[in-house]
C-alpha atoms as a PDB file:
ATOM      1  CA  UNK A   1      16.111   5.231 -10.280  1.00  0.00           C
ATOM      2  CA  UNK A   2      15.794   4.327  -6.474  1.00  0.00           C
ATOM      3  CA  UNK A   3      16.343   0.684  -5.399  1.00  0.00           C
ATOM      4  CA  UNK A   4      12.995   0.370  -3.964  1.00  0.00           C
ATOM      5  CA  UNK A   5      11.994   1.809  -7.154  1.00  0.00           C
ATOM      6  CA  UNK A   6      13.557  -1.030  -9.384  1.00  0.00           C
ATOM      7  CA  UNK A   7      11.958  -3.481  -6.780  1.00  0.00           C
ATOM      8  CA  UNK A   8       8.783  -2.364  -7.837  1.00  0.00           C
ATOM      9  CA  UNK A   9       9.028  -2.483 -11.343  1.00  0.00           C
ATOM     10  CA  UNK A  10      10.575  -5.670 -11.336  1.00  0.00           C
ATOM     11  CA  UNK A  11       7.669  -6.862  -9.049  1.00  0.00           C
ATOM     12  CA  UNK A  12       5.120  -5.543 -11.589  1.00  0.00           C
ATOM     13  CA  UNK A  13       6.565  -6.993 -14.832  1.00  0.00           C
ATOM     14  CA  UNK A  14       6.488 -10.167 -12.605  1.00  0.00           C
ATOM     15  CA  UNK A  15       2.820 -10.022 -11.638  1.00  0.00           C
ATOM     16  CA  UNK A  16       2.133  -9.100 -15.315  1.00  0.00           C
ATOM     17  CA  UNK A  17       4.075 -11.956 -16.929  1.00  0.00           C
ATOM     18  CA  UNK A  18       2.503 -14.398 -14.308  1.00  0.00           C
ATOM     19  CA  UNK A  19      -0.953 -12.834 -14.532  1.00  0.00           C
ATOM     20  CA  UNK A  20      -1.328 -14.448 -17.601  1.00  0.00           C
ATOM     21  CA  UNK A  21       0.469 -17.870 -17.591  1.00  0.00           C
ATOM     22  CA  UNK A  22      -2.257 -19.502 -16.300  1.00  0.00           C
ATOM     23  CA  UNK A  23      -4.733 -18.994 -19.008  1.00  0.00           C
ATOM     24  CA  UNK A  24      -1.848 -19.714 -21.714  1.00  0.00           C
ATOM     25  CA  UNK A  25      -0.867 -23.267 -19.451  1.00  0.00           C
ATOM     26  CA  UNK A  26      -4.503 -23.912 -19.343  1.00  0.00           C
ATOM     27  CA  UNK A  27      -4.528 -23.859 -23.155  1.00  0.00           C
ATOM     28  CA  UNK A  28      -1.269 -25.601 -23.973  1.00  0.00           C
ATOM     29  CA  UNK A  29      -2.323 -28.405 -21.659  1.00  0.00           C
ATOM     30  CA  UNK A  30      -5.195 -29.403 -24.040  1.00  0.00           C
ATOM     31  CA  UNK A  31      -2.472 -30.543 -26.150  1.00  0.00           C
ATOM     32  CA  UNK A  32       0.552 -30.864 -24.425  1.00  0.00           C
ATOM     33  CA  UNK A  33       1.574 -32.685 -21.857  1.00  0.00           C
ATOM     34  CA  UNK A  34       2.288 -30.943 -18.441  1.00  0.00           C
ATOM     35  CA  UNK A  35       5.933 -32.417 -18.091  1.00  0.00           C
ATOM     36  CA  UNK A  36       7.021 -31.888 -21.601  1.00  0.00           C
ATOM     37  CA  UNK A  37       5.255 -27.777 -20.583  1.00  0.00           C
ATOM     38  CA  UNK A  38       7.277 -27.840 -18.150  1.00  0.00           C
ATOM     39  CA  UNK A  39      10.690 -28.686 -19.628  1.00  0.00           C
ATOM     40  CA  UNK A  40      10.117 -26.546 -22.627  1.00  0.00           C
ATOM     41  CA  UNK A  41      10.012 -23.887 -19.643  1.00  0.00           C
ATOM     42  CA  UNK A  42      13.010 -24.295 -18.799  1.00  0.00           C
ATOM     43  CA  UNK A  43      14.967 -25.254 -21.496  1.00  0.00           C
ATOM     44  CA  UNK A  44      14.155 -22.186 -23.592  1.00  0.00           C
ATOM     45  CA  UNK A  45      15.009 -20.299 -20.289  1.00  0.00           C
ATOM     46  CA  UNK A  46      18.257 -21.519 -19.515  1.00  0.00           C
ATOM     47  CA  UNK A  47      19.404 -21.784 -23.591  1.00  0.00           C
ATOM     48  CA  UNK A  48      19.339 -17.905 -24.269  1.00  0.00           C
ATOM     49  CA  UNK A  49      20.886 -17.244 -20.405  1.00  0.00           C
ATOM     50  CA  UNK A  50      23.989 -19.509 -20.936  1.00  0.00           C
ATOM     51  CA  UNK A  51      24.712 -18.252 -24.291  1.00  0.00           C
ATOM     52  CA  UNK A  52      24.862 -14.429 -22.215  1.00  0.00           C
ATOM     53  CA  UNK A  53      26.979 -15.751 -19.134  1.00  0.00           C
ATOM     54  CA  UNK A  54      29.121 -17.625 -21.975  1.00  0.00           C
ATOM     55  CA  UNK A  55      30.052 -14.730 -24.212  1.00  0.00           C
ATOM     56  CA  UNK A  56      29.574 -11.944 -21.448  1.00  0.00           C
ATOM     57  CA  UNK A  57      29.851 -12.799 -17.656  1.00  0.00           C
ATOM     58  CA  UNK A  58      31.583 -16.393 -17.881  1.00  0.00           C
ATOM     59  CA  UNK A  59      32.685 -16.182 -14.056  1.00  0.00           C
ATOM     60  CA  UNK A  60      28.808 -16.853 -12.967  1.00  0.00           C
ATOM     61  CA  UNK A  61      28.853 -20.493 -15.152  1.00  0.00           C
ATOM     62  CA  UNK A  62      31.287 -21.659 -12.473  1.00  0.00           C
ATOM     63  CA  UNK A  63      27.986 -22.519 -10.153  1.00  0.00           C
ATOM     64  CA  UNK A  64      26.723 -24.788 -12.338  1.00  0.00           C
ATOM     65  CA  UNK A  65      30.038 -27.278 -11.255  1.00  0.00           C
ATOM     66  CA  UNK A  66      29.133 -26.342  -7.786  1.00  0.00           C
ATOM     67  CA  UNK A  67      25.948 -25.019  -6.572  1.00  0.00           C
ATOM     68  CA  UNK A  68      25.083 -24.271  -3.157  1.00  0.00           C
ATOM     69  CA  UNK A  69      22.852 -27.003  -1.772  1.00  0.00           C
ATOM     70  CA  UNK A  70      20.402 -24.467  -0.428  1.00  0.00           C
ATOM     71  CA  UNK A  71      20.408 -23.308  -4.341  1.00  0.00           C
ATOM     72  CA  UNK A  72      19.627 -27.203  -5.162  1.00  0.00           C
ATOM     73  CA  UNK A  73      16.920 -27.422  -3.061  1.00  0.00           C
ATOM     74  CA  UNK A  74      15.197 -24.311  -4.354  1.00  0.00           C
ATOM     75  CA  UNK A  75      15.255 -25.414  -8.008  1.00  0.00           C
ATOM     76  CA  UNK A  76      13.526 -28.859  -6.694  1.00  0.00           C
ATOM     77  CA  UNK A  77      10.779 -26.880  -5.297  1.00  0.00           C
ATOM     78  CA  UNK A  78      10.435 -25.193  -7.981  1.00  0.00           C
ATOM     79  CA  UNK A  79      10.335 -28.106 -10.510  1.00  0.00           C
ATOM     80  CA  UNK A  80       7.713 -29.182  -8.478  1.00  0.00           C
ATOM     81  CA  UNK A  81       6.149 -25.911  -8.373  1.00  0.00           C
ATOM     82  CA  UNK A  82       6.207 -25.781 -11.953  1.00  0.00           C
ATOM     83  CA  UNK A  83       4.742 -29.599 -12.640  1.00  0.00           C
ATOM     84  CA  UNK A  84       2.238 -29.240  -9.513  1.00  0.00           C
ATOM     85  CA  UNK A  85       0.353 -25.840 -11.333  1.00  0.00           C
ATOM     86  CA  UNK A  86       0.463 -27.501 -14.572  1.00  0.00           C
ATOM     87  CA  UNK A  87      -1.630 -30.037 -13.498  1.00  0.00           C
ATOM     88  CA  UNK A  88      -3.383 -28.416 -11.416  1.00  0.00           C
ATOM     89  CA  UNK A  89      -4.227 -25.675 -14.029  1.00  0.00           C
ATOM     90  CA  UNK A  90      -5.259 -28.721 -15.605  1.00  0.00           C
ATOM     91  CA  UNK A  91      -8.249 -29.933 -13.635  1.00  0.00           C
ATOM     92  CA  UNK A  92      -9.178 -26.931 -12.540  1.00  0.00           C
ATOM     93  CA  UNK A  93      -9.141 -23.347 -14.475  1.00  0.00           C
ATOM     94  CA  UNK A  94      -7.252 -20.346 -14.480  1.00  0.00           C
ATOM     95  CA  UNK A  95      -9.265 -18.248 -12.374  1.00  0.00           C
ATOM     96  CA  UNK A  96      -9.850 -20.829  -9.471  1.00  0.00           C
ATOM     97  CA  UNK A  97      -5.685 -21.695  -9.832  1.00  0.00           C
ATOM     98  CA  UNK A  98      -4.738 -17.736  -9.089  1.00  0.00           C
ATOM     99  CA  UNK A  99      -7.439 -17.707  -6.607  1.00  0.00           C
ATOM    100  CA  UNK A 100      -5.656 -20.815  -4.382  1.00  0.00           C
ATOM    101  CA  UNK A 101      -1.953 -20.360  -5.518  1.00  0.00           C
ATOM    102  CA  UNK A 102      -2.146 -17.167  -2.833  1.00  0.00           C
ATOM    103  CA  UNK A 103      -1.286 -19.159  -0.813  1.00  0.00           C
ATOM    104  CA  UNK A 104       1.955 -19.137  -1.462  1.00  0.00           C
ATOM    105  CA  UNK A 105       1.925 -15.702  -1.280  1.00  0.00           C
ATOM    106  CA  UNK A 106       0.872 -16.030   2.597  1.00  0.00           C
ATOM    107  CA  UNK A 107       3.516 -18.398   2.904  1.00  0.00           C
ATOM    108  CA  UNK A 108       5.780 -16.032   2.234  1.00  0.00           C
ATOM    109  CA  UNK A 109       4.684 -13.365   4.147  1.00  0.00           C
ATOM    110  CA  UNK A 110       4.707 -15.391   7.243  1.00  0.00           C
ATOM    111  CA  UNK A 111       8.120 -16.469   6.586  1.00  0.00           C
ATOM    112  CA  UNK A 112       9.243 -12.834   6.041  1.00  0.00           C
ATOM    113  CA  UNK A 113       8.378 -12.767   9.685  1.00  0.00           C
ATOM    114  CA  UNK A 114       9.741 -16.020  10.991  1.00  0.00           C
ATOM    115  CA  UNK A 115      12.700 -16.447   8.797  1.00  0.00           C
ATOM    116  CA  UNK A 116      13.975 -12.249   8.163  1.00  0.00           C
ATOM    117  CA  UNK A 117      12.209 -10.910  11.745  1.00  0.00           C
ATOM    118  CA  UNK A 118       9.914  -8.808   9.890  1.00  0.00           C
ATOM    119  CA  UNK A 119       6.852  -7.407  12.353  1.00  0.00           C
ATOM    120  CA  UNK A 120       3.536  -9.309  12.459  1.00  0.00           C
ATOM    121  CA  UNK A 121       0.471  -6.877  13.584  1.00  0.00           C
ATOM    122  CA  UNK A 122      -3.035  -8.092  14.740  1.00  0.00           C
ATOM    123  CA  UNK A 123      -4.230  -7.019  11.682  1.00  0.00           C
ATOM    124  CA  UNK A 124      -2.118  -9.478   9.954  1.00  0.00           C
ATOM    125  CA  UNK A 125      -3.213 -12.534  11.918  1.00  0.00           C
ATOM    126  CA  UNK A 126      -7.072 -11.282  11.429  1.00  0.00           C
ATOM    127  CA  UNK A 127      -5.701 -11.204   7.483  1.00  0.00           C
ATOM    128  CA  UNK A 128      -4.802 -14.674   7.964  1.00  0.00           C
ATOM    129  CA  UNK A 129      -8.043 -15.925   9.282  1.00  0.00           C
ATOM    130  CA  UNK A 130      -9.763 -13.605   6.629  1.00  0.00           C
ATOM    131  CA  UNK A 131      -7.877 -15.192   3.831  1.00  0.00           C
ATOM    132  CA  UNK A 132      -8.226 -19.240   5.041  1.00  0.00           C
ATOM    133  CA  UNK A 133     -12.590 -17.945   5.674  1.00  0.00           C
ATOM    134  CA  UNK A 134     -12.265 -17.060   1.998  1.00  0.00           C
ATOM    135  CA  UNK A 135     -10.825 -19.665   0.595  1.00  0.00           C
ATOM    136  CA  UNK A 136     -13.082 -22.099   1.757  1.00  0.00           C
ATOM    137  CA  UNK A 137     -16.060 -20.151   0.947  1.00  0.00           C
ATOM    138  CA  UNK A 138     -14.709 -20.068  -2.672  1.00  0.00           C
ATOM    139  CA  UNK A 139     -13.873 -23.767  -2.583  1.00  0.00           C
ATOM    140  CA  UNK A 140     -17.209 -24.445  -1.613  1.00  0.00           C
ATOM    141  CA  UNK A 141     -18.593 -22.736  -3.980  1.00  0.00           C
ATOM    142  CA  UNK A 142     -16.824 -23.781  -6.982  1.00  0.00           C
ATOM    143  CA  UNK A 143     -17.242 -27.376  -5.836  1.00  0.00           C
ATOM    144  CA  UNK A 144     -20.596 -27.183  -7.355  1.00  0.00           C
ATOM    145  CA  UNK A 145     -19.723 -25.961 -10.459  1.00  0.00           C
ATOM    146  CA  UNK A 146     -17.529 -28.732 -11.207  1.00  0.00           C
ATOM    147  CA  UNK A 147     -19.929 -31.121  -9.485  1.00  0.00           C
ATOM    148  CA  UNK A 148     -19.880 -33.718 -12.601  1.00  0.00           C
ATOM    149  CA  UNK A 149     -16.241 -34.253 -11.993  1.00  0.00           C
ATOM    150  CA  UNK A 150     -16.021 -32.764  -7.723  1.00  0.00           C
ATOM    151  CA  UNK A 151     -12.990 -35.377  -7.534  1.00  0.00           C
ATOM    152  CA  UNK A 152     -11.031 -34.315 -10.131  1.00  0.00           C
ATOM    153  CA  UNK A 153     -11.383 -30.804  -8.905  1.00  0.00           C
ATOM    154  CA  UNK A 154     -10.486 -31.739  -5.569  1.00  0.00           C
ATOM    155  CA  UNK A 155      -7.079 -33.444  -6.943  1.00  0.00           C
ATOM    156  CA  UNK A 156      -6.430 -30.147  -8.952  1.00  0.00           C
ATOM    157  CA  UNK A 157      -6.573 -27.624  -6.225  1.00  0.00           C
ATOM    158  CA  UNK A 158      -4.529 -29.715  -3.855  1.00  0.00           C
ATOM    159  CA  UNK A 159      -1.924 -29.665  -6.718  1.00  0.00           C
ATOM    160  CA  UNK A 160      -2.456 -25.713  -7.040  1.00  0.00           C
ATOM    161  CA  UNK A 161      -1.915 -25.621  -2.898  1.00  0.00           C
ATOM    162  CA  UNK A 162       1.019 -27.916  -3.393  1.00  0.00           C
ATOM    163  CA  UNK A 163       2.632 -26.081  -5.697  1.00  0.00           C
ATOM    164  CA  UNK A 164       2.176 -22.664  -3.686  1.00  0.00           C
ATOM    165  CA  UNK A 165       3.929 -23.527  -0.595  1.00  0.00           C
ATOM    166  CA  UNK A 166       6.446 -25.305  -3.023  1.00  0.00           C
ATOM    167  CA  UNK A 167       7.071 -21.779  -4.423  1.00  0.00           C
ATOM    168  CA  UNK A 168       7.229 -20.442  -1.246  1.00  0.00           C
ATOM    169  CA  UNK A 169      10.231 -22.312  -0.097  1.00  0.00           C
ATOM    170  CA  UNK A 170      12.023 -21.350  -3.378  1.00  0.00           C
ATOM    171  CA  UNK A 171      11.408 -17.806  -2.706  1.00  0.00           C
ATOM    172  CA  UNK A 172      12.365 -18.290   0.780  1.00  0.00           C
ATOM    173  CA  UNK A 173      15.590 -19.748  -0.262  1.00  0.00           C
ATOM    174  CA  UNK A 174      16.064 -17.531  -3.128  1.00  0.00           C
ATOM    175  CA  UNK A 175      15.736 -14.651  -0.663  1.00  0.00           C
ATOM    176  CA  UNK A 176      18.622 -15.875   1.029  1.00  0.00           C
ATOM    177  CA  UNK A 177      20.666 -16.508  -1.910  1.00  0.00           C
ATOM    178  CA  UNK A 178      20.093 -13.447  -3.256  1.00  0.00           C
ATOM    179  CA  UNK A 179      22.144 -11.483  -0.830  1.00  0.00           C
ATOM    180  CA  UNK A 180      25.682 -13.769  -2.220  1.00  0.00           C
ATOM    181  CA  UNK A 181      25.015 -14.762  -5.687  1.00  0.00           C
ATOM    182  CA  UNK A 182      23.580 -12.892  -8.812  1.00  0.00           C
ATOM    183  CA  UNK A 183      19.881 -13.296 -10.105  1.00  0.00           C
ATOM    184  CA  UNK A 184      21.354 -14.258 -12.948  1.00  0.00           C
ATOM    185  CA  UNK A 185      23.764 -16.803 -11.259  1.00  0.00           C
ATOM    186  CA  UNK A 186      21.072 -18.854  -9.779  1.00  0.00           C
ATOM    187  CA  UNK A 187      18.841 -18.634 -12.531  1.00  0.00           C
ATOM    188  CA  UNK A 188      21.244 -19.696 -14.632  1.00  0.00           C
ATOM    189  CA  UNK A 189      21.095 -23.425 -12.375  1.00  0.00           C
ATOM    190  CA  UNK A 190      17.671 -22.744 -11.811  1.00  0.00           C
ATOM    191  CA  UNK A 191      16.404 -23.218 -15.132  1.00  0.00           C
ATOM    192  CA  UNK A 192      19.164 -25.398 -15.840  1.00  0.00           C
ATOM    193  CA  UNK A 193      19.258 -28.747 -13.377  1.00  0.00           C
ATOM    194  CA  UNK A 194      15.069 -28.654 -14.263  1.00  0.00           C
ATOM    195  CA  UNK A 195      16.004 -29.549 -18.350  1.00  0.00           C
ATOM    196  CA  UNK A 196      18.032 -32.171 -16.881  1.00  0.00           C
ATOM    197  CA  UNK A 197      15.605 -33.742 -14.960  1.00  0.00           C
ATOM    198  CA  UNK A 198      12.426 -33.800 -16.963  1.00  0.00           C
ATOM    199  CA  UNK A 199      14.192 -34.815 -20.092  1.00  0.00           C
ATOM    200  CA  UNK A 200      13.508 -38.729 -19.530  1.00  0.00           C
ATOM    201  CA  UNK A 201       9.678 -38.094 -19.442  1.00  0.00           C
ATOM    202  CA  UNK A 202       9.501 -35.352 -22.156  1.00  0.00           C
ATOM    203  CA  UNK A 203       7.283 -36.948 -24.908  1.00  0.00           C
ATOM    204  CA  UNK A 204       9.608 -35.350 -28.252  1.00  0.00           C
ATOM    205  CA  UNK A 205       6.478 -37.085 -30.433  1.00  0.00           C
ATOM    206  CA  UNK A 206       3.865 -34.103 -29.234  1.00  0.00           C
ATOM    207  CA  UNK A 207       6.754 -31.198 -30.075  1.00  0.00           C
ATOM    208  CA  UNK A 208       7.621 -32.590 -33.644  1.00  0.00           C
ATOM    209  CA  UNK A 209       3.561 -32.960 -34.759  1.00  0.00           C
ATOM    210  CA  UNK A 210       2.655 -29.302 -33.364  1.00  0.00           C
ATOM    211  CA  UNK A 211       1.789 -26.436 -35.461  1.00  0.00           C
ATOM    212  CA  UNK A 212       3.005 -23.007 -35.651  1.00  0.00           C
ATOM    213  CA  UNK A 213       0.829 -21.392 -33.365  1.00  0.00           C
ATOM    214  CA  UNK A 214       1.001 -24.219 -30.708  1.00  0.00           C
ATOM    215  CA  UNK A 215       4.757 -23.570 -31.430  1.00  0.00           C
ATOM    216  CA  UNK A 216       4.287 -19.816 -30.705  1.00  0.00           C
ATOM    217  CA  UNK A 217       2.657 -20.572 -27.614  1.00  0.00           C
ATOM    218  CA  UNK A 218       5.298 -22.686 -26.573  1.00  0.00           C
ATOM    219  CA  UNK A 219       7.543 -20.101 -26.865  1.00  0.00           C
ATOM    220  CA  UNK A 220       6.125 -17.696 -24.919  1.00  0.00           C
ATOM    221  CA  UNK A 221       5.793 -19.835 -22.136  1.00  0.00           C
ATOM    222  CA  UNK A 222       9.185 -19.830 -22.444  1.00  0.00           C
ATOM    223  CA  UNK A 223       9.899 -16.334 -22.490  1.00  0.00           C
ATOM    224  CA  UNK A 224       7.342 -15.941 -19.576  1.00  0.00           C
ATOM    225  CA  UNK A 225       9.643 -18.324 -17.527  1.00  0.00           C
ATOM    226  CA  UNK A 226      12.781 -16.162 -18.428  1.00  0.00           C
ATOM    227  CA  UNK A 227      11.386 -12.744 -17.837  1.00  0.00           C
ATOM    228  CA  UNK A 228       9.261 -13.298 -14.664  1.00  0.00           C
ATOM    229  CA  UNK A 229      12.021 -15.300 -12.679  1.00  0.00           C
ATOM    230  CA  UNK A 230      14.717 -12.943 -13.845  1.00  0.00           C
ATOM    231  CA  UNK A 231      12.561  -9.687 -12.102  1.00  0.00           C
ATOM    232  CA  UNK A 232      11.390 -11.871  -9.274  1.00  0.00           C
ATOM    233  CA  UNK A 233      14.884 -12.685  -8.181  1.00  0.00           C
ATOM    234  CA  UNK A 234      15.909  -8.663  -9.062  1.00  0.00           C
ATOM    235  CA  UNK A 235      12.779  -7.462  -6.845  1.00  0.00           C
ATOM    236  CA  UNK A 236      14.122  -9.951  -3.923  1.00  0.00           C
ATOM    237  CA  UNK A 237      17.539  -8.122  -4.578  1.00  0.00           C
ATOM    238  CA  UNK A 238      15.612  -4.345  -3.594  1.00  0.00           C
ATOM    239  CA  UNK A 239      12.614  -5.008  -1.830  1.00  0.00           C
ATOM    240  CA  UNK A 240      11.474  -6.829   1.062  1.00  0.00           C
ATOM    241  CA  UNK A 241       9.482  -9.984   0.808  1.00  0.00           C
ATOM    242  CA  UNK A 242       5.920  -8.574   2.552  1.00  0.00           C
ATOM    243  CA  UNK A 243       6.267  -5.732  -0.323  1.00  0.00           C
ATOM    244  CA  UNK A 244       6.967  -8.292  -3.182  1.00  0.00           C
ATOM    245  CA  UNK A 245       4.147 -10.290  -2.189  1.00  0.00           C
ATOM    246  CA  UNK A 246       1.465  -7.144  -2.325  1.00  0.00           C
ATOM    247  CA  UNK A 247       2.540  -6.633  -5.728  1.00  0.00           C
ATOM    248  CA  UNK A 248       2.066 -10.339  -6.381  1.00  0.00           C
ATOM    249  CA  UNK A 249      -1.060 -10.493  -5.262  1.00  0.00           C
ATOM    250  CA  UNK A 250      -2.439  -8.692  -8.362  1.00  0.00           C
ATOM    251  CA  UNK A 251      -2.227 -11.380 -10.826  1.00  0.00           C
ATOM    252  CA  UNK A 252      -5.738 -13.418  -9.711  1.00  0.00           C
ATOM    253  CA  UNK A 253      -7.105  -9.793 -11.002  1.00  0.00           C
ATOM    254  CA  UNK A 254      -5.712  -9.349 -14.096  1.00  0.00           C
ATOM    255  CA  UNK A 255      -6.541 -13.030 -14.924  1.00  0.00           C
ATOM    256  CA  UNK A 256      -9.864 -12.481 -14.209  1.00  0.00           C
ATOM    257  CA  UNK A 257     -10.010  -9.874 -16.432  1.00  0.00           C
ATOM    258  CA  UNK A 258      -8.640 -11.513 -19.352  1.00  0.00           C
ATOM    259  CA  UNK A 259     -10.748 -14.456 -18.867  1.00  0.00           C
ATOM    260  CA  UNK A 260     -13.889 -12.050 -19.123  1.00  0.00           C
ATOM    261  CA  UNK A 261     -12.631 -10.354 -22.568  1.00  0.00           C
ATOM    262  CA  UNK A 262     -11.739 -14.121 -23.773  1.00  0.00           C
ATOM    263  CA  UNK A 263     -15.431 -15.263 -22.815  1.00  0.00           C
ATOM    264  CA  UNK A 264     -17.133 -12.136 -24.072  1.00  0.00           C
ATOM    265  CA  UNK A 265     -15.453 -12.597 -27.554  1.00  0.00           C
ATOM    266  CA  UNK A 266     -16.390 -16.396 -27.235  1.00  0.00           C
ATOM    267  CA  UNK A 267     -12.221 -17.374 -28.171  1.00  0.00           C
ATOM    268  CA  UNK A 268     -13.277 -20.962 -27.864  1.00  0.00           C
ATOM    269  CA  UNK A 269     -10.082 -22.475 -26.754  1.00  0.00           C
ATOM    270  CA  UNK A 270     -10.463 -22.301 -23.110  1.00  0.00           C
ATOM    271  CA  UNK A 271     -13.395 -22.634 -21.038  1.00  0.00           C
ATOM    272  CA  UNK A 272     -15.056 -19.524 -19.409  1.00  0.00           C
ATOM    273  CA  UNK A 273     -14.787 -19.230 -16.054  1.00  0.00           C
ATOM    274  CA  UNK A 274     -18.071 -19.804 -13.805  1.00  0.00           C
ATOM    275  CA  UNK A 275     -18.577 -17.933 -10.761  1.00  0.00           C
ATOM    276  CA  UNK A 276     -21.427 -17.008  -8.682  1.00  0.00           C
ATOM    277  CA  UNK A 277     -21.752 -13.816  -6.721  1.00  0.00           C
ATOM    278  CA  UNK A 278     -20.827 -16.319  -3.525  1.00  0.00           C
ATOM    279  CA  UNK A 279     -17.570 -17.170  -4.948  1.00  0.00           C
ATOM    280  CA  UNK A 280     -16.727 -13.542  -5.933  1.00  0.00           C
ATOM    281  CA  UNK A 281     -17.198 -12.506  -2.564  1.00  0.00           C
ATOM    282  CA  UNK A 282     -15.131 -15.644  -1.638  1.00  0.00           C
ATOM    283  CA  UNK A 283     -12.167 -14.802  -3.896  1.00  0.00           C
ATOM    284  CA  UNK A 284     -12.196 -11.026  -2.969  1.00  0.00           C
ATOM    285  CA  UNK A 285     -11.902 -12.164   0.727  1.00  0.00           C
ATOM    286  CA  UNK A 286      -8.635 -14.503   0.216  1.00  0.00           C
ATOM    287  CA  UNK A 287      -7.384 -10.625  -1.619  1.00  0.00           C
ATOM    288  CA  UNK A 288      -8.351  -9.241   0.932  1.00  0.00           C
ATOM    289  CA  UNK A 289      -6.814 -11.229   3.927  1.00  0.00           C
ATOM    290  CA  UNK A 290      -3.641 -11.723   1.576  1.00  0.00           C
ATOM    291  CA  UNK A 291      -3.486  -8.024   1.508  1.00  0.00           C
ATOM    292  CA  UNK A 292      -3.634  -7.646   5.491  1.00  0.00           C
ATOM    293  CA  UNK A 293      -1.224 -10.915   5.712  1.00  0.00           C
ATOM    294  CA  UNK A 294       1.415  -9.347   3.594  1.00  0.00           C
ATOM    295  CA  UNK A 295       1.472  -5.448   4.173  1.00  0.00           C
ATOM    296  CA  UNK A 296       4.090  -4.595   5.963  1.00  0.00           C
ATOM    297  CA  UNK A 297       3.514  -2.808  10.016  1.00  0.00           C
ATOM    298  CA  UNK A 298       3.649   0.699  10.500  1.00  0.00           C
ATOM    299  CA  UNK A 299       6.856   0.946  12.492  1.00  0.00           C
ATOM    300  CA  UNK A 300       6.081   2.550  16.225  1.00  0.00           C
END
């Protein structure tokens, strides 16, 4: 298999896995809190990847004693990527979270260009205006369907745009990283430093009173977390960042879709999703722009 064919698939297990994390955060929130979410995450990440570097590549546990600080900084922004969707998955819903974490797809894009010289075409910058047009159209929109709690709302998607340029910087840095160190390697401290620092506001009382299937959901969160991060930083490894991010760009689709088979079988655990034919045409703008923003130039 080609290297630009392993960047791919990676890219695609990734947009699967995160495709639908947001419906299974927006049930566990109901009765979990987001920061003990959010350590689980990472704790049943980084368990099963240090018991691997520990019995089969021990030379990579060497940068937990000493990370790079660019490495540092990336796990921060993603801790607060992490907490910052949780919440905002929160007050919001799953559909309008994937819709407004593009950003962070943008983000990236644009810093494929600044930060690794990649090409920028008109057609990109109309993308750009395309996408912001669409987001506000859906905002607007969706305002009034959560108009008996608009400030709530408000406070989630600012979370949900926090978070994506949060993620953005990570990838940025991972990007960088990616070239010296193993995926492995940093994910190793990436999941790692994050157990260590929500640990004095994990709330142990909620784990030990859950049931089974809360338990199970738990887990997969957990598994989501190990498997998505793992590809992402493999796809950085053999494809560019403008071609990552048109993969990525699938997963407001395939939670839509879900979210329509969960309301049409009435699972009454999450909330349906409430949409007019304004806000459709909203969210398939920001997919559309994203798409110009982050295809990459014909070259000549």
């Amino acid at each position: 298999m080609s290297n630009h064919s392993k960047g791919v698939l990676y890219a695609l297990i990734t947009a699967l896995m995160w495709g639908v994390l947001a419906i299974a955060l927006k049930i566990a929130v109901t009765k979990i809190d987001p920061e003990t979410i959010v350590w689980f995450r990472f704790i049943l990440s980084f368990i099963p990847l240090f018991v691997w570097a520990l019995f089969k590549k021990r030379e990579i546990l060497k940068i937990l004693v000493k990370p790079p600080l660019l490495l540092v900084i990336a796990t921060l922004m993603l801790s607060v990527n992490y907490l910052c969707f949780n919440y905002g998955v929160k007050f919001t819903s799953p559909g309008n979270a994937q819709i407004f974490i593009q950003v962070a797809q943008i983000l990236l894009a644009i810093a494929g260009i600044v930060v690794f010289h990649e090409r920028f075409s008109r057609l990109q910058a109309f993308g750009f205006l395309l996408a912001i047009a669409g987001l506000g159209l859906f905002y607007h929109q969706q305002l009034m369907h959560f108009a008996e709690n608009q400030q709530e709302y408000q406070w989630g998607i600012l979370l949900i745009l926090t978070a994506g340029t949060a993620w953005a910087t990570y990838a940025i840095l991972q990007k960088v990283l990616v070239v010296r160190y193993s995926g492995a390697a940093l994910n190793l401290f990436i999941f790692g430093l994050p157990t260590l620092l929500f640990l004095p506001v994990v709330k142990f009382p909620q784990l030990l009173h859950l049931g089974i299937g809360w338990w199970l959901l738990l887990i997969f969160l957990g598994i989501n977390t190990l498997v998505s991060y793992t590809t992402l930083a493999l796809s950085l490894k053999y494809l560019e960042a403008s071609r990552i991010s048109i993969i990525l760009i699938m997963n407001p689709i395939l939670t839509f879709i879900v979210m329509g088979i969960l309301g049409a079988v009435h699972f009454s655990m999450i909330v349906p999703e409430r949409f007019t034919l304004v806000s459709i045409i909203g969210a398939l703008v920001v997919l559309a722009g994203a798409l110009l923003v982050i295809r990459k130039p014909k070259m000549g």
